[in-house]
PDB file of N, CA and C in Angstrom:
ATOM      1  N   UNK A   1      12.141  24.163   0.563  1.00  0.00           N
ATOM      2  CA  UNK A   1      10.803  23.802   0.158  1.00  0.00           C
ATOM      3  C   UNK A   1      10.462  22.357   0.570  1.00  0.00           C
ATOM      4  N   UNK A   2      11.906  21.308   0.424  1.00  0.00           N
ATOM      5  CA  UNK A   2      11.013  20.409   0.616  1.00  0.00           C
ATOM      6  C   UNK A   2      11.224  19.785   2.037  1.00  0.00           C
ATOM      7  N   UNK A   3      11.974  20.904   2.958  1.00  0.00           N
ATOM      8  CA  UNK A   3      11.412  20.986   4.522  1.00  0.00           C
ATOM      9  C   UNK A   3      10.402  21.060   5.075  1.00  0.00           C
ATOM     10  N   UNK A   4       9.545  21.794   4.143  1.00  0.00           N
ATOM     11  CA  UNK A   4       7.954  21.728   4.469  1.00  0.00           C
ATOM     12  C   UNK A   4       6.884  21.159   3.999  1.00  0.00           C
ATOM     13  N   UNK A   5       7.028  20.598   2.847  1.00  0.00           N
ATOM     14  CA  UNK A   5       6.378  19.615   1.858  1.00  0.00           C
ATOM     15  C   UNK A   5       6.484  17.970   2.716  1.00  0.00           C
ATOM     16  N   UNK A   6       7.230  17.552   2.780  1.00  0.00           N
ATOM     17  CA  UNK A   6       7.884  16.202   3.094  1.00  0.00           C
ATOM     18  C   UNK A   6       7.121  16.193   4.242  1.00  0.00           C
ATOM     19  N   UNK A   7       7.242  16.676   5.645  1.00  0.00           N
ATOM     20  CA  UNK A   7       6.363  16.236   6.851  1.00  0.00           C
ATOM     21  C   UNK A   7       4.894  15.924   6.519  1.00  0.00           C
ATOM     22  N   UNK A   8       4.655  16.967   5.463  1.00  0.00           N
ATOM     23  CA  UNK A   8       3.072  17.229   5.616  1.00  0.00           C
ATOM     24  C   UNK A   8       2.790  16.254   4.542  1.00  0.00           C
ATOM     25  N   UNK A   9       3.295  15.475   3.764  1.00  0.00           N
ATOM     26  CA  UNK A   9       3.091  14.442   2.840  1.00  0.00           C
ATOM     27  C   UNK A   9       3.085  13.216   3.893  1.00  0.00           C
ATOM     28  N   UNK A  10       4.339  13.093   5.127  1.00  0.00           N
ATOM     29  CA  UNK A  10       4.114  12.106   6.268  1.00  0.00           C
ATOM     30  C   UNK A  10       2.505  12.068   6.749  1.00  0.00           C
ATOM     31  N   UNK A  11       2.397  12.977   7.216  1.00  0.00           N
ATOM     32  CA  UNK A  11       1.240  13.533   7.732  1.00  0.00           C
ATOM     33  C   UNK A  11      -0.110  12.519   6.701  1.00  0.00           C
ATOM     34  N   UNK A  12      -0.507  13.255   5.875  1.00  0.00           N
ATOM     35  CA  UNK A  12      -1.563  12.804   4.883  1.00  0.00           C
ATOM     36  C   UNK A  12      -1.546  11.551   4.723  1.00  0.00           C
ATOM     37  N   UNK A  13      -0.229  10.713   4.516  1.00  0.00           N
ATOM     38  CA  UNK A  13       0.032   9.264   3.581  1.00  0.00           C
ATOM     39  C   UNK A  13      -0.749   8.441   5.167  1.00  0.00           C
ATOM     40  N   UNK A  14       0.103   9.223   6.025  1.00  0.00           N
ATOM     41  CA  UNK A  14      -0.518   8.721   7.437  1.00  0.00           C
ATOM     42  C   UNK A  14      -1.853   8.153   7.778  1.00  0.00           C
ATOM     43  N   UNK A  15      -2.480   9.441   7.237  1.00  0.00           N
ATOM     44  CA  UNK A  15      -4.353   9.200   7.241  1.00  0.00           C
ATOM     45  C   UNK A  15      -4.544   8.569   6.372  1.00  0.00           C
ATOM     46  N   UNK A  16      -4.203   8.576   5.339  1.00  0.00           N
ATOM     47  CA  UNK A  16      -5.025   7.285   4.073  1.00  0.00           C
ATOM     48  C   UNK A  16      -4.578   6.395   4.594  1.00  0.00           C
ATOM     49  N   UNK A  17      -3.248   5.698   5.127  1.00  0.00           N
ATOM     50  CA  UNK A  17      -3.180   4.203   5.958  1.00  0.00           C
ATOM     51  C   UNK A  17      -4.001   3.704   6.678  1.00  0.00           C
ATOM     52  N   UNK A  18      -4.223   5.118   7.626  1.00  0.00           N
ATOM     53  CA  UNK A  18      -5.621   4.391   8.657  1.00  0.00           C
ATOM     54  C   UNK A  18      -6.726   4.600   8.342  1.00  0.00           C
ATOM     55  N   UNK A  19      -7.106   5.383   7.453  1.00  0.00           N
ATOM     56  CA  UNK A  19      -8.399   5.226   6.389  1.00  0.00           C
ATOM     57  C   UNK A  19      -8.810   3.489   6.023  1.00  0.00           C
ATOM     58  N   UNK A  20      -7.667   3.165   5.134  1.00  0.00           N
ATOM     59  CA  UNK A  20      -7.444   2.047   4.255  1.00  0.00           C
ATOM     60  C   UNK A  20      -7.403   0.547   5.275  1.00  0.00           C
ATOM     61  N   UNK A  21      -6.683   1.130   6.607  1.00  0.00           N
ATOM     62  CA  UNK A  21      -6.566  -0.169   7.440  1.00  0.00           C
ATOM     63  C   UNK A  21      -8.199   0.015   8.248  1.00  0.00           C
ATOM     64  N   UNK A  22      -8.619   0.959   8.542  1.00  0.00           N
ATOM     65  CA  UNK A  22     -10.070   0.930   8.900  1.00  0.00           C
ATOM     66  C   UNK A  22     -10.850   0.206   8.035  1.00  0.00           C
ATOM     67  N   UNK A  23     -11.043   0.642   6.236  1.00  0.00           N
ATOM     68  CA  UNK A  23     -11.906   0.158   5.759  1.00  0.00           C
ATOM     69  C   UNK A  23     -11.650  -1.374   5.259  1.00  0.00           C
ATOM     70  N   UNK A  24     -10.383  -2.165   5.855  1.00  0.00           N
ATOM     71  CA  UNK A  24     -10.028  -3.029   5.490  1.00  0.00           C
ATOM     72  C   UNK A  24     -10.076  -4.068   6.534  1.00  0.00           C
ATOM     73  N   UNK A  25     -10.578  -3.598   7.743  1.00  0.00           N
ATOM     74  CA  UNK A  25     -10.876  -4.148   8.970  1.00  0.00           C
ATOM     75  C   UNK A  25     -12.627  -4.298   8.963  1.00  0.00           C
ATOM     76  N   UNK A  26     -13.283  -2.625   8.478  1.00  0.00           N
ATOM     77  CA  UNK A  26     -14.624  -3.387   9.028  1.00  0.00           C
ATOM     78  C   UNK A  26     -15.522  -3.513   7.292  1.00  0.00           C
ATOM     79  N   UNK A  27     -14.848  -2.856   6.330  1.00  0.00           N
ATOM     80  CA  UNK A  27     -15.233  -3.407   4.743  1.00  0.00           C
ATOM     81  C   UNK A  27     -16.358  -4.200   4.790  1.00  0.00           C
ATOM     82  N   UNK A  28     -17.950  -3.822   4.462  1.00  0.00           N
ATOM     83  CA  UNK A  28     -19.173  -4.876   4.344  1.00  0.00           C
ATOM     84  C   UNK A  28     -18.744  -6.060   3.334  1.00  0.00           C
ATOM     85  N   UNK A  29     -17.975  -5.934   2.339  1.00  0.00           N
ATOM     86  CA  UNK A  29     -17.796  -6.963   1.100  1.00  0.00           C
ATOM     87  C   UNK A  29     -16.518  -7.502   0.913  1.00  0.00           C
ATOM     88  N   UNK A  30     -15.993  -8.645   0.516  1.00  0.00           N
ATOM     89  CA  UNK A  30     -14.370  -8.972   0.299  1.00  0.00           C
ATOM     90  C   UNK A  30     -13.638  -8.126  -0.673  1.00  0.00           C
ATOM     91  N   UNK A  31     -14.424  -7.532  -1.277  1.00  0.00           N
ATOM     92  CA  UNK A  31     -14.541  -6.608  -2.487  1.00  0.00           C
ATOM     93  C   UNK A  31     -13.709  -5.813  -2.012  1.00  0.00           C
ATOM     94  N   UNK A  32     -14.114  -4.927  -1.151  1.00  0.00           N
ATOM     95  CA  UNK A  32     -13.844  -3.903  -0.482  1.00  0.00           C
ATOM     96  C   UNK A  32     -12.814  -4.091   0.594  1.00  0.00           C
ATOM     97  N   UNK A  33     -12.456  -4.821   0.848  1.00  0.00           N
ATOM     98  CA  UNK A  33     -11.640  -5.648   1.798  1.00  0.00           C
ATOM     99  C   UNK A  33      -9.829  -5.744   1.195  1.00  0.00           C
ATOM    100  N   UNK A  34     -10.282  -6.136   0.009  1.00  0.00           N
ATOM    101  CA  UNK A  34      -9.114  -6.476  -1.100  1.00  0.00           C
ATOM    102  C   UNK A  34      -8.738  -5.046  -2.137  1.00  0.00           C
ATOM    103  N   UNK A  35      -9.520  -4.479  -1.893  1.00  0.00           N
ATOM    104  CA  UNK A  35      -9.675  -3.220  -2.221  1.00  0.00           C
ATOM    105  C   UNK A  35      -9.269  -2.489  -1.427  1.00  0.00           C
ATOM    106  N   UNK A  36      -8.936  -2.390  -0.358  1.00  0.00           N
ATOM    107  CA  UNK A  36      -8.833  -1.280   0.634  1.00  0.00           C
ATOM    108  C   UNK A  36      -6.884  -2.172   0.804  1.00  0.00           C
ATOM    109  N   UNK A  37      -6.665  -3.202   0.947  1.00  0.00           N
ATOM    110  CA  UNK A  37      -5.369  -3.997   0.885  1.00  0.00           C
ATOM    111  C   UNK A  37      -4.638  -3.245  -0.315  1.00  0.00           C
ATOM    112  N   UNK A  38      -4.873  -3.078  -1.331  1.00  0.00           N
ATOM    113  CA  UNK A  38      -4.348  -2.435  -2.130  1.00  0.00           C
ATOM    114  C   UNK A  38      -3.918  -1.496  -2.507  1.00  0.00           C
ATOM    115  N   UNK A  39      -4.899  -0.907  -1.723  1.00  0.00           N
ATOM    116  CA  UNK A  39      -4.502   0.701  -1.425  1.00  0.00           C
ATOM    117  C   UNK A  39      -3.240   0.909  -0.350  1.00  0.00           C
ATOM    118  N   UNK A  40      -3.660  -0.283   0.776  1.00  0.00           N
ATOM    119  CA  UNK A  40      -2.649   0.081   1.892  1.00  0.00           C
ATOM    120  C   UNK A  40      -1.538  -0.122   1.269  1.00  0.00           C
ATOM    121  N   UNK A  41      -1.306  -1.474   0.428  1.00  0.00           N
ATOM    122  CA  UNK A  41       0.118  -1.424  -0.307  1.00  0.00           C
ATOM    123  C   UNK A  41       0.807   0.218  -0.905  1.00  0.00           C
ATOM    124  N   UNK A  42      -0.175   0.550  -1.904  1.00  0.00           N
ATOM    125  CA  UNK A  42       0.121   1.962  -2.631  1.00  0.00           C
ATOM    126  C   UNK A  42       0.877   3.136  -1.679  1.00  0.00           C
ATOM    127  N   UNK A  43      -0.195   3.111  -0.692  1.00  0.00           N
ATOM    128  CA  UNK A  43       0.305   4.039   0.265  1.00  0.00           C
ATOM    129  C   UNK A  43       1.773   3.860   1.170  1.00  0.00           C
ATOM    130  N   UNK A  44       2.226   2.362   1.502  1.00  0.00           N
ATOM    131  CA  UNK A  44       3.228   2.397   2.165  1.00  0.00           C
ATOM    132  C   UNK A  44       4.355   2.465   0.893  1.00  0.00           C
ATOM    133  N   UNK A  45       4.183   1.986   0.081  1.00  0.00           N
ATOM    134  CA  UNK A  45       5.221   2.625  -1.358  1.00  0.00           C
ATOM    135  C   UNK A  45       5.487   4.356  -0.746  1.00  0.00           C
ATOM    136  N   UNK A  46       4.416   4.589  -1.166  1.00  0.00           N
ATOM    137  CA  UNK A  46       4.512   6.301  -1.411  1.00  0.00           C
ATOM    138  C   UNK A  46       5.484   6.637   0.293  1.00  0.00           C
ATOM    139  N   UNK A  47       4.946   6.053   1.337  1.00  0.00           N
ATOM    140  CA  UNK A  47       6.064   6.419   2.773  1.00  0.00           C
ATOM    141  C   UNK A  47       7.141   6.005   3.019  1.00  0.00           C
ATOM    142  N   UNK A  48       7.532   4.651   1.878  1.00  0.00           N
ATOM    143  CA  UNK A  48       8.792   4.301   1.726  1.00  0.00           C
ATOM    144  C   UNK A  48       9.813   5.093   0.521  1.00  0.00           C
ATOM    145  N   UNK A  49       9.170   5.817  -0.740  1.00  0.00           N
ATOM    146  CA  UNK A  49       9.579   6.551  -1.143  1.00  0.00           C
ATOM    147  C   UNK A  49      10.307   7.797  -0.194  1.00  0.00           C
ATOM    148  N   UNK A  50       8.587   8.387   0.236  1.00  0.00           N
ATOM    149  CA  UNK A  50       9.308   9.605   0.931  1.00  0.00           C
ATOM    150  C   UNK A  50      10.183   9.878   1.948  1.00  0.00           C
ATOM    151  N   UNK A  51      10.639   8.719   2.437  1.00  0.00           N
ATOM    152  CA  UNK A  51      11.378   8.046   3.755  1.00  0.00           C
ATOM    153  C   UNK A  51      12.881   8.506   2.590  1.00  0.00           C
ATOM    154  N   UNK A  52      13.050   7.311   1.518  1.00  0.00           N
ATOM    155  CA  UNK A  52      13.848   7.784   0.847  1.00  0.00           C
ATOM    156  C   UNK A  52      14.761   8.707   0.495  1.00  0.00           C
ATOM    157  N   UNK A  53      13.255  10.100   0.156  1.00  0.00           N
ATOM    158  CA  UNK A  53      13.903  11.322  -0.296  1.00  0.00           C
ATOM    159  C   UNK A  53      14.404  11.984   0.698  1.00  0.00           C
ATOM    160  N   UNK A  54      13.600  11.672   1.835  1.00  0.00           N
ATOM    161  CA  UNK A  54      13.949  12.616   3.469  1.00  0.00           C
ATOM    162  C   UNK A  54      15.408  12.063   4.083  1.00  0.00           C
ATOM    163  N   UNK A  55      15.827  11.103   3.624  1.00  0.00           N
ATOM    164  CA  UNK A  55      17.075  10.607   4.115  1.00  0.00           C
ATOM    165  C   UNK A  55      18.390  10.301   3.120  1.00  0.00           C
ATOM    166  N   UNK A  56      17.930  10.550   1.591  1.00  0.00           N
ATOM    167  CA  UNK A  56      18.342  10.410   1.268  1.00  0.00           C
ATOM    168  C   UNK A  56      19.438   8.987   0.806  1.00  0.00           C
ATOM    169  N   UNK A  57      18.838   7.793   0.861  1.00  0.00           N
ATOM    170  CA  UNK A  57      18.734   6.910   0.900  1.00  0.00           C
ATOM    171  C   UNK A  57      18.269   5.708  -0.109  1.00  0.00           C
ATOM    172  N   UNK A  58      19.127   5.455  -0.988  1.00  0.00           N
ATOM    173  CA  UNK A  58      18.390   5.254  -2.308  1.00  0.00           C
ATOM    174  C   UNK A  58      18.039   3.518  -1.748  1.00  0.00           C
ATOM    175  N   UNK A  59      18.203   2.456  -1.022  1.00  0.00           N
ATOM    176  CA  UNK A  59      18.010   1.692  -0.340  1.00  0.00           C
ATOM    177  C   UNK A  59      16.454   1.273  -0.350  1.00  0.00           C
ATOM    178  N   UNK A  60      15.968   2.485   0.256  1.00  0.00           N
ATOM    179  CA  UNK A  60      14.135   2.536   0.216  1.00  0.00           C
ATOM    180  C   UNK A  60      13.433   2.477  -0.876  1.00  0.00           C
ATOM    181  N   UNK A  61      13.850   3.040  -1.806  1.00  0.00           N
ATOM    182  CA  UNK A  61      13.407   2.736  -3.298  1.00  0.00           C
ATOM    183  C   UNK A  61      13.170   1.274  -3.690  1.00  0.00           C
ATOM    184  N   UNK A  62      15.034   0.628  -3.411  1.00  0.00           N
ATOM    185  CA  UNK A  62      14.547  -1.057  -3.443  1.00  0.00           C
ATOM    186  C   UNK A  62      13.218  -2.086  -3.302  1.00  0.00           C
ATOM    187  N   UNK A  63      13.359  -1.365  -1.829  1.00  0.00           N
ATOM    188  CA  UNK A  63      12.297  -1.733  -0.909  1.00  0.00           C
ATOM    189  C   UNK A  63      10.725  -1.594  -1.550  1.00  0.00           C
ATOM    190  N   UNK A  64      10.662  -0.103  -1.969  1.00  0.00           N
ATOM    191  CA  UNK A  64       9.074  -0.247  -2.122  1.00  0.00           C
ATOM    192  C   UNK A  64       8.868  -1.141  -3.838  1.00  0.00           C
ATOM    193  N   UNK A  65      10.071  -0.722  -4.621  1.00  0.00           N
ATOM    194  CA  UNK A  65       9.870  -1.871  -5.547  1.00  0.00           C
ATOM    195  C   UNK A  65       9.080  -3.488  -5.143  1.00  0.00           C
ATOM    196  N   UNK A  66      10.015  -3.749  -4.051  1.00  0.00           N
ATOM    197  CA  UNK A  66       9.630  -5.386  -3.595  1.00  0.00           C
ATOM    198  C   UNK A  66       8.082  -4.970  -3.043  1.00  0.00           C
ATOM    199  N   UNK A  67       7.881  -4.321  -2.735  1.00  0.00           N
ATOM    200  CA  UNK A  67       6.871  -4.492  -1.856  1.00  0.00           C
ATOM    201  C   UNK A  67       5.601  -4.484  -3.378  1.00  0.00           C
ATOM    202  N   UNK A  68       5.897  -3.520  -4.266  1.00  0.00           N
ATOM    203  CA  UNK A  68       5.333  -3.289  -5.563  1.00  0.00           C
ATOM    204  C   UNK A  68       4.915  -4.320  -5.913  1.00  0.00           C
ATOM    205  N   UNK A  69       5.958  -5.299  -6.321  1.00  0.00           N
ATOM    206  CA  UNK A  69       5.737  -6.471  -6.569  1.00  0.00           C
ATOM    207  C   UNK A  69       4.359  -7.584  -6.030  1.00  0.00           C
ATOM    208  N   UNK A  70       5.157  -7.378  -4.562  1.00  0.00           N
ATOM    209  CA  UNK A  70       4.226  -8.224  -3.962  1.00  0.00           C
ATOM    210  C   UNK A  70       2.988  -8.171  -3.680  1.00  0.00           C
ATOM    211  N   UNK A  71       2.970  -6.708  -3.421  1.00  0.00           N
ATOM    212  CA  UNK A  71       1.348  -5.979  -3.633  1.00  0.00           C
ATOM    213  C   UNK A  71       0.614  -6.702  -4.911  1.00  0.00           C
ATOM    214  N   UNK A  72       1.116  -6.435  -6.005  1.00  0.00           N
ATOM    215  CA  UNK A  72       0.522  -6.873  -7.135  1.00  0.00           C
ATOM    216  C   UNK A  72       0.033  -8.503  -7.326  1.00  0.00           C
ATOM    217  N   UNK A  73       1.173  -9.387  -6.728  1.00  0.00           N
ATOM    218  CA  UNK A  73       1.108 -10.874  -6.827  1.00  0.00           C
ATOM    219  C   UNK A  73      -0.039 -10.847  -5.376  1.00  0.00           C
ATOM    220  N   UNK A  74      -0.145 -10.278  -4.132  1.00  0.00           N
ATOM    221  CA  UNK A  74      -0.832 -10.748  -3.679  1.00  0.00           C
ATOM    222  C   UNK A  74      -2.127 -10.071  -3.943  1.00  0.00           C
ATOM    223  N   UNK A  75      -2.463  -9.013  -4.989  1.00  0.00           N
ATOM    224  CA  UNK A  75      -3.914  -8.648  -4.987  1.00  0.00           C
ATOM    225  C   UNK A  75      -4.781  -9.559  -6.185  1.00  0.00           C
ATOM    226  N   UNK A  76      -3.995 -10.020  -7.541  1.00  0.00           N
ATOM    227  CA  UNK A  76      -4.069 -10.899  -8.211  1.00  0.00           C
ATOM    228  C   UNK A  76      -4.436 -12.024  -7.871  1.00  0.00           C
ATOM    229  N   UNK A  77      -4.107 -12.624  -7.017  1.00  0.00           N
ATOM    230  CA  UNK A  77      -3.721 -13.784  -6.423  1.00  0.00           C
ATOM    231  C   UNK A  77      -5.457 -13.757  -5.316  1.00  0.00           C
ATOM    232  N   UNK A  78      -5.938 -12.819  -4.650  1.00  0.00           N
ATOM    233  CA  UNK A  78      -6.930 -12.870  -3.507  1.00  0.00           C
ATOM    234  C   UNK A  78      -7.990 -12.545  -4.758  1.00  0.00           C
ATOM    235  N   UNK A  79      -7.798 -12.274  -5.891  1.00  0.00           N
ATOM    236  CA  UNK A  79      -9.076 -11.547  -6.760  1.00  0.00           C
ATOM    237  C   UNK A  79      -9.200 -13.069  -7.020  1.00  0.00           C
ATOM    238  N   UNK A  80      -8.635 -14.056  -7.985  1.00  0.00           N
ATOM    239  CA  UNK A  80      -8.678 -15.185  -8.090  1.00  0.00           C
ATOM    240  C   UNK A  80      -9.170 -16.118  -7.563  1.00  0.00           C
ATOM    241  N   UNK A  81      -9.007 -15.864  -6.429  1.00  0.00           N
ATOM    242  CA  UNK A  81      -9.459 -16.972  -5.139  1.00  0.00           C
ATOM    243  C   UNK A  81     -11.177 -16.901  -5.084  1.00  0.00           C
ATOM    244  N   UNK A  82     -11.282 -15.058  -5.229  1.00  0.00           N
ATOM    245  CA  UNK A  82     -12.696 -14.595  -4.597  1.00  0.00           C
ATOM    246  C   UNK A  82     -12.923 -15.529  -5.947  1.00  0.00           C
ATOM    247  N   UNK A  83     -12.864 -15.220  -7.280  1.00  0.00           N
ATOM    248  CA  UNK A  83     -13.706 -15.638  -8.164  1.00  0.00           C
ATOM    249  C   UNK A  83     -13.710 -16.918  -8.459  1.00  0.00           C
ATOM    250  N   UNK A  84     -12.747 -17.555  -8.138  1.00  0.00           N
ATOM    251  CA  UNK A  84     -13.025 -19.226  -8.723  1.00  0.00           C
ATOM    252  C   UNK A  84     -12.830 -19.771  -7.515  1.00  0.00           C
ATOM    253  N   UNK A  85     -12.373 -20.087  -6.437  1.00  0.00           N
ATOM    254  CA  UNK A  85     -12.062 -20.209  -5.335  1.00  0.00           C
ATOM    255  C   UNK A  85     -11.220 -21.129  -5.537  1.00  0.00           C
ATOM    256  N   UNK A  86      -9.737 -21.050  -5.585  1.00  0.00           N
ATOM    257  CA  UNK A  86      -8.955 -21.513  -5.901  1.00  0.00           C
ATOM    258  C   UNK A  86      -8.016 -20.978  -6.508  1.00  0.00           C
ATOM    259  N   UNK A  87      -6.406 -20.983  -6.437  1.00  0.00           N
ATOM    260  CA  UNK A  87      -5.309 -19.849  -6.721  1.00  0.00           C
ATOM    261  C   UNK A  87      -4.675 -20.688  -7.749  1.00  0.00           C
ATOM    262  N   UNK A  88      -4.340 -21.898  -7.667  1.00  0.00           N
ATOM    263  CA  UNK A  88      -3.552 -22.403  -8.696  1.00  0.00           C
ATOM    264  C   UNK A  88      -4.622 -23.439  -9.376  1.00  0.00           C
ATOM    265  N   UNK A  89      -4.605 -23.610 -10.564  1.00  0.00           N
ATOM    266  CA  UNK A  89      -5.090 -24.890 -11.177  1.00  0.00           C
ATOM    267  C   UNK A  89      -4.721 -26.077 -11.589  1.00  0.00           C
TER     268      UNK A  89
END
């Protein structure tokens, strides 16, 4: 089952990347910009997971943790900026 599940999850996670890197390239608002960054984070989690399960590889898990992280510190971090313009005080 999950010989055939797993590609086609490659497949999909695939298109929301370039969905997300499209709308994060031509995005009318920063809004949307930082918004669409966030998503791309989400999504490469989910291909570093499934990289994971397909290889069996508990290594990748690490990985999208860190990336978890950083996703979070850097979407926090650009929301901040938009609103006060300025990251640290």
């Amino acid at each position: 089952m999950l010989r055939i599940v797993i590609p086609i999850a490659f497949v999909m996670i695939a298109l929301a990347m370039v969905l997300s890197l499209y709308r994060m390239v031509i995005g009318p608002a920063m809004v949307d910009r930082i918004l669409a960054l966030d998503t791309l984070y989400i999504n490469t989690i989910a291909l570093l997971v499934l990289i994971g399960i397909s290889l069996g590889n508990a290594s990748y898990f690490e990985s999208a943790l860190l990336i978890a992280i950083m996703g979070f510190v850097g979407t926090v971090a650009l929301s901040k900026y938009l609103l006060r313009g300025n990251i640290i005080e």
